[in-house]
N, C-alpha and C. Protein backbone atom coordinates (compact mmCIF):
# COMPACT_ATOMS: atom_id res chain seq x y z
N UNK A 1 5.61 48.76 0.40
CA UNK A 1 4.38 48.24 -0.14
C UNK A 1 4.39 48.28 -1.67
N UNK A 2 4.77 49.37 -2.31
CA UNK A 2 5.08 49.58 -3.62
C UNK A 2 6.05 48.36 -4.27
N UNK A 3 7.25 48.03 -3.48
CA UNK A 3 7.92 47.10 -3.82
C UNK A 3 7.36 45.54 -4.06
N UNK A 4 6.43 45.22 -2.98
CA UNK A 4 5.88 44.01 -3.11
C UNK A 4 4.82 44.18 -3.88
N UNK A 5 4.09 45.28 -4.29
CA UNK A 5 2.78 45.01 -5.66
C UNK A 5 3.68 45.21 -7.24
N UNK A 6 4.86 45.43 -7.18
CA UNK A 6 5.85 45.23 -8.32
C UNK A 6 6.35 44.09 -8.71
N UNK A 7 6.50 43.45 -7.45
CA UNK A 7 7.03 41.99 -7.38
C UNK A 7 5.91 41.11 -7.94
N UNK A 8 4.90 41.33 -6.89
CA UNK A 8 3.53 40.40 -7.28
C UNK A 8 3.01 40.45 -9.15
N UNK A 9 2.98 41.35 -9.52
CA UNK A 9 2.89 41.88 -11.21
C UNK A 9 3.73 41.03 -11.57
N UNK A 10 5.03 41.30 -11.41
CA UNK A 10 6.41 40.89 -12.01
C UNK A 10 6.32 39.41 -12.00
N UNK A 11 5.90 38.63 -11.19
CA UNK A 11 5.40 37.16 -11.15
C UNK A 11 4.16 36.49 -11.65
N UNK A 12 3.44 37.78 -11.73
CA UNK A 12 2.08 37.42 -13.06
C UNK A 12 2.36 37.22 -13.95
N UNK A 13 3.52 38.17 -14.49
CA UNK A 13 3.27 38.48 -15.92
C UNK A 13 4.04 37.41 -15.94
N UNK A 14 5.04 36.77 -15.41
CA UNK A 14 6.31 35.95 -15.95
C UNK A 14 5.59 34.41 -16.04
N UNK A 15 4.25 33.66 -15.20
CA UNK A 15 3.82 32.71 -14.75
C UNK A 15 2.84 32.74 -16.54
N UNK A 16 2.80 33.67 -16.50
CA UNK A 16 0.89 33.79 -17.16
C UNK A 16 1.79 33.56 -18.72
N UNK A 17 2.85 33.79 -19.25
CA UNK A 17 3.46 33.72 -20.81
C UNK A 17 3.94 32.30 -20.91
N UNK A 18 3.57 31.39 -19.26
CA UNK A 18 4.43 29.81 -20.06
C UNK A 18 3.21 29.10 -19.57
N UNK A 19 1.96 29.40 -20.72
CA UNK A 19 1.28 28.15 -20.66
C UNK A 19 1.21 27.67 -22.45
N UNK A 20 1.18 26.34 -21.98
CA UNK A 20 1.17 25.15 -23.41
C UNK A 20 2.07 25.68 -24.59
N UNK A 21 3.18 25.57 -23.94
CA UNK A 21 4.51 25.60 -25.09
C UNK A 21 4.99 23.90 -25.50
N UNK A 22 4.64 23.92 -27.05
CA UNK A 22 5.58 23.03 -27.34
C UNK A 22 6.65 22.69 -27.26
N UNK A 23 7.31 21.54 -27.10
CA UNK A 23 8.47 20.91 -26.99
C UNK A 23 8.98 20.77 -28.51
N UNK A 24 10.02 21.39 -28.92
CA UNK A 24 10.48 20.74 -29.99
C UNK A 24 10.08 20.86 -31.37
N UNK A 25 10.21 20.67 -32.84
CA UNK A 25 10.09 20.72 -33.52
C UNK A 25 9.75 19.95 -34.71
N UNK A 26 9.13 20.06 -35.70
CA UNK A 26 8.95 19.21 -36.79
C UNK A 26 8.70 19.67 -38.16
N UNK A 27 9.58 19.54 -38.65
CA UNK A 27 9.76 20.57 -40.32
C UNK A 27 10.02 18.73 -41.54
N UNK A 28 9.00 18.60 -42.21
CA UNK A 28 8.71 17.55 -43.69
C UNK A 28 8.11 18.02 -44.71
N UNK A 29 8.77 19.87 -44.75
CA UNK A 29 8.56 20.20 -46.07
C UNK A 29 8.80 19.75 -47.33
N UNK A 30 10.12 19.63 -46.73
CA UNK A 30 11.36 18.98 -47.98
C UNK A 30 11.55 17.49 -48.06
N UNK A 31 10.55 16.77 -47.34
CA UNK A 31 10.85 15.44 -47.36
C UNK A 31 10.49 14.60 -48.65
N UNK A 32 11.54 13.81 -48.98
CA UNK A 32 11.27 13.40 -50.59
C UNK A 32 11.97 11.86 -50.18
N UNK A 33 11.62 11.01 -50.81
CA UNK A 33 12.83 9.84 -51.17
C UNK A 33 13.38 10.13 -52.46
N UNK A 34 15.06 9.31 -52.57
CA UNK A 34 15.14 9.89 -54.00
C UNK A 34 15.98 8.62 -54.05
N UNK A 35 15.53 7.68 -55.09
CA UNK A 35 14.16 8.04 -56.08
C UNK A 35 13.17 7.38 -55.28
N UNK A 36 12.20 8.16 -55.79
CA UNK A 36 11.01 7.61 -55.04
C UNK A 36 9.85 6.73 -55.57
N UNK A 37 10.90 5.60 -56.27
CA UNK A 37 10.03 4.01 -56.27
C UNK A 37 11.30 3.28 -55.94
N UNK A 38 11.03 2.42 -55.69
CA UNK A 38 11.53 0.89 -55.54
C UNK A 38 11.27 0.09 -56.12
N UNK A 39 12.00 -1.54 -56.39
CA UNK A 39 11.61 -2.44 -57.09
C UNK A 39 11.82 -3.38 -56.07
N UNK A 40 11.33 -4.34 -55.47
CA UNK A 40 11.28 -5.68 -54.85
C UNK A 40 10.97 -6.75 -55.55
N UNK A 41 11.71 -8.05 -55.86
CA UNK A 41 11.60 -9.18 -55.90
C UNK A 41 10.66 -9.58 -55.40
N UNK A 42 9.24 -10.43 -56.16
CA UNK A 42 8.54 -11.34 -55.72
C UNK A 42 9.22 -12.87 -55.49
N UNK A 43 9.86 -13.10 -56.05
CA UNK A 43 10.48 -14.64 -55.72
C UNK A 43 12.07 -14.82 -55.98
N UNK A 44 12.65 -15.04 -54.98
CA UNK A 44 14.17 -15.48 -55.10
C UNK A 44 14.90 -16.10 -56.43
N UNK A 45 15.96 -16.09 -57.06
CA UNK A 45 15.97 -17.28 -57.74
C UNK A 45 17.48 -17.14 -57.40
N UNK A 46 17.42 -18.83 -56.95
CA UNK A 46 18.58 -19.74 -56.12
C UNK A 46 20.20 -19.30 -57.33
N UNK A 47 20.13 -19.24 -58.53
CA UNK A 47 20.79 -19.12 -59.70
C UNK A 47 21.80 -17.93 -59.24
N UNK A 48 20.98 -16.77 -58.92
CA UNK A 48 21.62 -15.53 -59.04
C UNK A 48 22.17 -15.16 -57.55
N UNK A 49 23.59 -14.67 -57.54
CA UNK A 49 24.22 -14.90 -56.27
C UNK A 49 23.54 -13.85 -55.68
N UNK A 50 23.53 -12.78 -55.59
CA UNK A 50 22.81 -11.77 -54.65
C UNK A 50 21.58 -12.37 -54.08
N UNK A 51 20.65 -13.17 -54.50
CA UNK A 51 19.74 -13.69 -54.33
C UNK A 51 19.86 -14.86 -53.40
N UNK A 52 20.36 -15.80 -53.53
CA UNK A 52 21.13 -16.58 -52.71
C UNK A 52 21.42 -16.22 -51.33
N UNK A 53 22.51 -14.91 -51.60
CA UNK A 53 23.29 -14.45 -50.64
C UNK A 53 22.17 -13.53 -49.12
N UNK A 54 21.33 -13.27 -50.32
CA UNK A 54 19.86 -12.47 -49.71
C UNK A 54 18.81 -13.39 -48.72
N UNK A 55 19.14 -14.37 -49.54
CA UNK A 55 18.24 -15.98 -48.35
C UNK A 55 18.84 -16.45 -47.33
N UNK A 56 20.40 -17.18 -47.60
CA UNK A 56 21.08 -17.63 -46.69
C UNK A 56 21.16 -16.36 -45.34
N UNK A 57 21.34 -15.21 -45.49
CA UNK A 57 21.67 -14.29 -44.30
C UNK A 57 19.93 -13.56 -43.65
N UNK A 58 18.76 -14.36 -44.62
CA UNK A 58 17.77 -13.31 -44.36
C UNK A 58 17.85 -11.51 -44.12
N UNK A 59 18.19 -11.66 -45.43
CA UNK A 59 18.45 -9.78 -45.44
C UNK A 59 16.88 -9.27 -46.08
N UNK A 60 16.52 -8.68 -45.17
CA UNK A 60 15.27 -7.89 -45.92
C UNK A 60 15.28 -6.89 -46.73
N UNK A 61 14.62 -6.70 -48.05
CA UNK A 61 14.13 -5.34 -49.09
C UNK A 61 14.36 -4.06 -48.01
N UNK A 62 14.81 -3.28 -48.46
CA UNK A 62 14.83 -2.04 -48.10
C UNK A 62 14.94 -1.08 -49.05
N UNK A 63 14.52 0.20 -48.85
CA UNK A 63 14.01 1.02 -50.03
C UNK A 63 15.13 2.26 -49.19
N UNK A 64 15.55 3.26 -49.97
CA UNK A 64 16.51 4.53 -49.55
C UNK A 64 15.39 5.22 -48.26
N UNK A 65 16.47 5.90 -47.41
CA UNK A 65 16.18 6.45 -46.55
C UNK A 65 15.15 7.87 -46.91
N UNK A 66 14.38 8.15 -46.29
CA UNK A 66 13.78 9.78 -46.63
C UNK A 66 14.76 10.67 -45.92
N UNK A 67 14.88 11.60 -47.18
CA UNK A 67 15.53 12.52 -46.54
C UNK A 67 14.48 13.48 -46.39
N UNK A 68 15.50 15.42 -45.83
CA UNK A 68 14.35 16.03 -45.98
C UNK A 68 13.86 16.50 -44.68
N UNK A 69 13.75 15.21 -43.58
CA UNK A 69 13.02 15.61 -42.58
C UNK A 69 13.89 15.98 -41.39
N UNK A 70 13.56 17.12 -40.54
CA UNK A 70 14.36 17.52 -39.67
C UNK A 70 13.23 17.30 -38.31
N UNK A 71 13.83 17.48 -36.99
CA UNK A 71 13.11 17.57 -35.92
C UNK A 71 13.61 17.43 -34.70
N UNK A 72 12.91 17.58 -33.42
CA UNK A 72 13.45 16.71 -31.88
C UNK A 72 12.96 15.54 -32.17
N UNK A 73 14.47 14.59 -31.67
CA UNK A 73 14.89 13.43 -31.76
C UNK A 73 14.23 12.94 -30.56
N UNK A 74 13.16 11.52 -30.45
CA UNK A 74 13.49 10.66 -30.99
C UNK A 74 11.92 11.18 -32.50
N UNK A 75 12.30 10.56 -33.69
CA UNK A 75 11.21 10.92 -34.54
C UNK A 75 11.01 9.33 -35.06
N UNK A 76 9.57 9.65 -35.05
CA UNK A 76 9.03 8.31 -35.31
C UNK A 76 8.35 8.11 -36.88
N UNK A 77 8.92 7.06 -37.37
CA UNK A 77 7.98 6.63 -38.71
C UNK A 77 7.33 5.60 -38.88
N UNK A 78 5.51 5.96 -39.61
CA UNK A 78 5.11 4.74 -39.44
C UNK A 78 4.30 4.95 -40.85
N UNK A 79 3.59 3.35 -41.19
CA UNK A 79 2.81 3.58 -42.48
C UNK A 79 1.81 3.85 -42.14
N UNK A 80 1.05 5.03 -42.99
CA UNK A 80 -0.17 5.44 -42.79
C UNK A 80 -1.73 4.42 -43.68
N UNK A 81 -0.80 4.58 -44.84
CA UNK A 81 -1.68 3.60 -45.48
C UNK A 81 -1.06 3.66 -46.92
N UNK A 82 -1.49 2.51 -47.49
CA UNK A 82 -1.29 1.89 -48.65
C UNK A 82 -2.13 1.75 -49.59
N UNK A 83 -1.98 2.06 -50.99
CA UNK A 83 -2.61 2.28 -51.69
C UNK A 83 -2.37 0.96 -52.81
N UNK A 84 -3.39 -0.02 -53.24
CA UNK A 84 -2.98 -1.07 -54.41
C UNK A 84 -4.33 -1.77 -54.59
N UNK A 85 -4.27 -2.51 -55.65
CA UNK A 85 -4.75 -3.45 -55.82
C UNK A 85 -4.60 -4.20 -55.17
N UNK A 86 -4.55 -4.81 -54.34
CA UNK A 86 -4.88 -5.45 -53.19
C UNK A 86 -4.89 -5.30 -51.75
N UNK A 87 -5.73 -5.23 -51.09
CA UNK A 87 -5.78 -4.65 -50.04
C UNK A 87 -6.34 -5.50 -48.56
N UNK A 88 -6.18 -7.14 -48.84
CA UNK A 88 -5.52 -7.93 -47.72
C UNK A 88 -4.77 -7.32 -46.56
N UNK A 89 -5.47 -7.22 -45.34
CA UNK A 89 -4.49 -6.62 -44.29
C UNK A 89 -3.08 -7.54 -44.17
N UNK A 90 -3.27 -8.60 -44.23
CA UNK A 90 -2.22 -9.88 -44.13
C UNK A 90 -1.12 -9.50 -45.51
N UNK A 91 -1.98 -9.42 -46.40
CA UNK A 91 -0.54 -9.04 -47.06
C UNK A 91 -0.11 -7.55 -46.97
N UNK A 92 -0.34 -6.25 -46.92
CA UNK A 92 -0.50 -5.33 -46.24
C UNK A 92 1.06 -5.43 -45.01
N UNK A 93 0.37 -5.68 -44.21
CA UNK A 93 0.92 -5.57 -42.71
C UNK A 93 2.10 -6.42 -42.76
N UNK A 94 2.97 -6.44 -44.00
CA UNK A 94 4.10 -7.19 -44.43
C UNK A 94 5.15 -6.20 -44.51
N UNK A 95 4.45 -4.98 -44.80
CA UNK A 95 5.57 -3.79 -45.38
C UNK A 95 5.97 -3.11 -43.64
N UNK A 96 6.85 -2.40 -43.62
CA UNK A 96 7.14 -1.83 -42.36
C UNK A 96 7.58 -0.53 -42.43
N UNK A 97 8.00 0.20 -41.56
CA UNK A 97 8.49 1.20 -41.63
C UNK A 97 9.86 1.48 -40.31
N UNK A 98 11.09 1.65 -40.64
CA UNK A 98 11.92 1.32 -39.87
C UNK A 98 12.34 2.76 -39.50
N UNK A 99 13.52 3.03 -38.80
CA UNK A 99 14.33 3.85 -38.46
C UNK A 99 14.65 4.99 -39.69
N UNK A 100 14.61 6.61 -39.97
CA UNK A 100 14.94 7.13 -40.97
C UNK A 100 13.74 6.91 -42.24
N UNK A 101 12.91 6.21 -42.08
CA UNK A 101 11.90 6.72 -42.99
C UNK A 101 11.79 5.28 -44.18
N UNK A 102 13.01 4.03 -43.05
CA UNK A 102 12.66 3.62 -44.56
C UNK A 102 12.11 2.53 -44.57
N UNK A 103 11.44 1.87 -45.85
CA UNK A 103 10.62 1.17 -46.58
C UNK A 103 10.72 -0.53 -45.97
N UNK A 104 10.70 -1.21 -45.39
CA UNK A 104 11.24 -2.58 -45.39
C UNK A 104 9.90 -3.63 -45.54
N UNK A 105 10.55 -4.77 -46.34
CA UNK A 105 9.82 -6.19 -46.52
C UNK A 105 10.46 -7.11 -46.43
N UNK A 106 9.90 -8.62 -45.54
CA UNK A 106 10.92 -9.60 -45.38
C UNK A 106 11.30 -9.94 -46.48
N UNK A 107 12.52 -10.61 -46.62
CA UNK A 107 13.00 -11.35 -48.14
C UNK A 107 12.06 -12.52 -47.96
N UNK A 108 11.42 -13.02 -47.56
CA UNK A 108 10.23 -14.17 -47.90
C UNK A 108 8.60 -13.89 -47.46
N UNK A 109 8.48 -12.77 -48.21
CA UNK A 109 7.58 -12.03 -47.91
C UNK A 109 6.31 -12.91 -49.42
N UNK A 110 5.13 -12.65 -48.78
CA UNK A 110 4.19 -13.04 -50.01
C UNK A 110 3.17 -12.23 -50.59
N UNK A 111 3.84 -10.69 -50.71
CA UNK A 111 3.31 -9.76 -51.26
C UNK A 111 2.99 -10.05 -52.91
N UNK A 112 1.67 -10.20 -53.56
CA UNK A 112 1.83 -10.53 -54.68
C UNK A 112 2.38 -9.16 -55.72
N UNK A 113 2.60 -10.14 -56.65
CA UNK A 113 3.22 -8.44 -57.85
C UNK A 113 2.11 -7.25 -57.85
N UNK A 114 2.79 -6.44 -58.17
CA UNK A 114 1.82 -5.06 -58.42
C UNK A 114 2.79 -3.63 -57.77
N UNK A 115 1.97 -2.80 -57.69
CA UNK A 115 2.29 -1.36 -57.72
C UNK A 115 1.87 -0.95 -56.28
N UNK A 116 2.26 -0.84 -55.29
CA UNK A 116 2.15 -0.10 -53.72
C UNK A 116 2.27 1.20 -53.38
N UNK A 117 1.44 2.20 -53.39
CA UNK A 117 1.74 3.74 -53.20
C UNK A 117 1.18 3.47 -51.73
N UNK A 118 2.70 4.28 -50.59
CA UNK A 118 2.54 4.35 -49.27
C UNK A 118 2.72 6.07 -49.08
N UNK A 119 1.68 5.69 -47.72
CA UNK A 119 1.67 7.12 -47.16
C UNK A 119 2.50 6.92 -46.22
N UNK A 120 3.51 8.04 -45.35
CA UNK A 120 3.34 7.75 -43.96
C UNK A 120 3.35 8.45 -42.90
N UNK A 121 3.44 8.46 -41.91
CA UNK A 121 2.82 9.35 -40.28
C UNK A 121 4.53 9.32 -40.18
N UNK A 122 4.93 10.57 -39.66
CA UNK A 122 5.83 10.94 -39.05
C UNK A 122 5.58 11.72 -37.80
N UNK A 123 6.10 11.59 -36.72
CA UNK A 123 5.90 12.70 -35.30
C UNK A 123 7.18 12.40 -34.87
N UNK A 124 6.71 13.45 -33.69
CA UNK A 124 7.88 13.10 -32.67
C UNK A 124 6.67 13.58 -31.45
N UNK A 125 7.72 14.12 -30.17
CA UNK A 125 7.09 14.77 -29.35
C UNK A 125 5.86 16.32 -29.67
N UNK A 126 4.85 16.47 -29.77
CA UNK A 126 3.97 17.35 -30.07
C UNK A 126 3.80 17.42 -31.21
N UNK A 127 4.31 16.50 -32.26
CA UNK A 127 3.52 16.59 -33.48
C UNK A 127 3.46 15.69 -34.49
N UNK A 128 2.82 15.75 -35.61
CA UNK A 128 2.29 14.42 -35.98
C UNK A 128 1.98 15.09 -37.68
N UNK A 129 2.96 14.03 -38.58
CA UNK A 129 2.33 14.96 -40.48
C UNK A 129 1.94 13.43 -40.90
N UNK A 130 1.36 13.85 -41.64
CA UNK A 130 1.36 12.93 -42.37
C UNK A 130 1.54 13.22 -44.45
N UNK A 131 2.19 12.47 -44.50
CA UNK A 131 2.97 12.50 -46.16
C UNK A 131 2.49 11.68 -47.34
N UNK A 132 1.29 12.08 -47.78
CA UNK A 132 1.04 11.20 -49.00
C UNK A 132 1.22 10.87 -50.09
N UNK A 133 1.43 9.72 -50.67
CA UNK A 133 1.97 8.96 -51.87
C UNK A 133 3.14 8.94 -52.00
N UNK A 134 4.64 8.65 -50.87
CA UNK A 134 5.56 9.42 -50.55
C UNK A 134 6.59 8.11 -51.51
N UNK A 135 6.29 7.29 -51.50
CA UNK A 135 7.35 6.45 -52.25
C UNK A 135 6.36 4.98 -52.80
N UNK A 136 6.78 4.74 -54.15
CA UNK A 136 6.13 3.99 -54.53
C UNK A 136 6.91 2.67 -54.45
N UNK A 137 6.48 1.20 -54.20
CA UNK A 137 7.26 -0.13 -53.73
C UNK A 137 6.28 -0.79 -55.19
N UNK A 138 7.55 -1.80 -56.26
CA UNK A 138 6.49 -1.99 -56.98
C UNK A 138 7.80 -3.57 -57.00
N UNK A 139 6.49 -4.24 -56.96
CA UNK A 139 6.90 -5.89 -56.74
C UNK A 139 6.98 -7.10 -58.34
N UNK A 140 7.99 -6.98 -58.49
CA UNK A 140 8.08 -8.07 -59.77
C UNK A 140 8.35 -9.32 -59.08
């Protein structure tokens, strides 16, 4: 009898220490871009070969990867919000956020010139930061 009210305990205690454990991890202490602005082209010009070369293949703006951030894979990046003089969702909802943290705009994009300070949402499984003013996109 002693044996089975040891057992029964022994299965309390072990049941009762695994409730609501997270899965996984998420550390964006250290998360930085470097450097953290960009310059994007407002308008192509046909003249200059990179430019050219940038139309004919439709290669989109991309800004350096964020480093910095560690976690359980898969980790997701998205824009939180944008900060500018203009604030058109249509032009807005032009910028993206890809794989690794980084920055993208189509190469025939009609973002007008100016200065873009983005935030953005990073998670994965059980968690969720968000990073403000994390890289600045500034459009000539």
């Amino acid at each position: 009898m002693k044996y089975i009210w040891m057992m029964i305990l022994l299965s309390a205690l072990l049941y009762s220490g695994c409730k609501d454990v997270k899965v996984g991890y998420l550390f964006t202490h250290n998360a930085k871009y470097n450097p953290d602005s960009v310059v994007f082209k407002a308008y192509l010009d046909e003249a200059n070969d990179d430019d050219a070369h940038r139309k004919k293949f439709e290669i989109p703006w991309q800004s350096q990867s964020l480093e910095g951030v560690q976690g359980t894979n898969p980790i997701r990046y998205s824009i939180e919000r944008i900060d500018s003089d203009h604030n058109d969702p249509e032009i807005l909802n032009q910028f993206s956020a890809v794989q690794k943290g980084i920055i993208q705009l189509p190469w025939n994009h009609t973002v007008p010139q100016g200065k873009y300070i983005i935030s953005l949402r990073i998670s994965n499984e059980g968690y969720s930061v968000v990073l403000d003013s994390m890289i600045i996109v500034i459009i000539k």
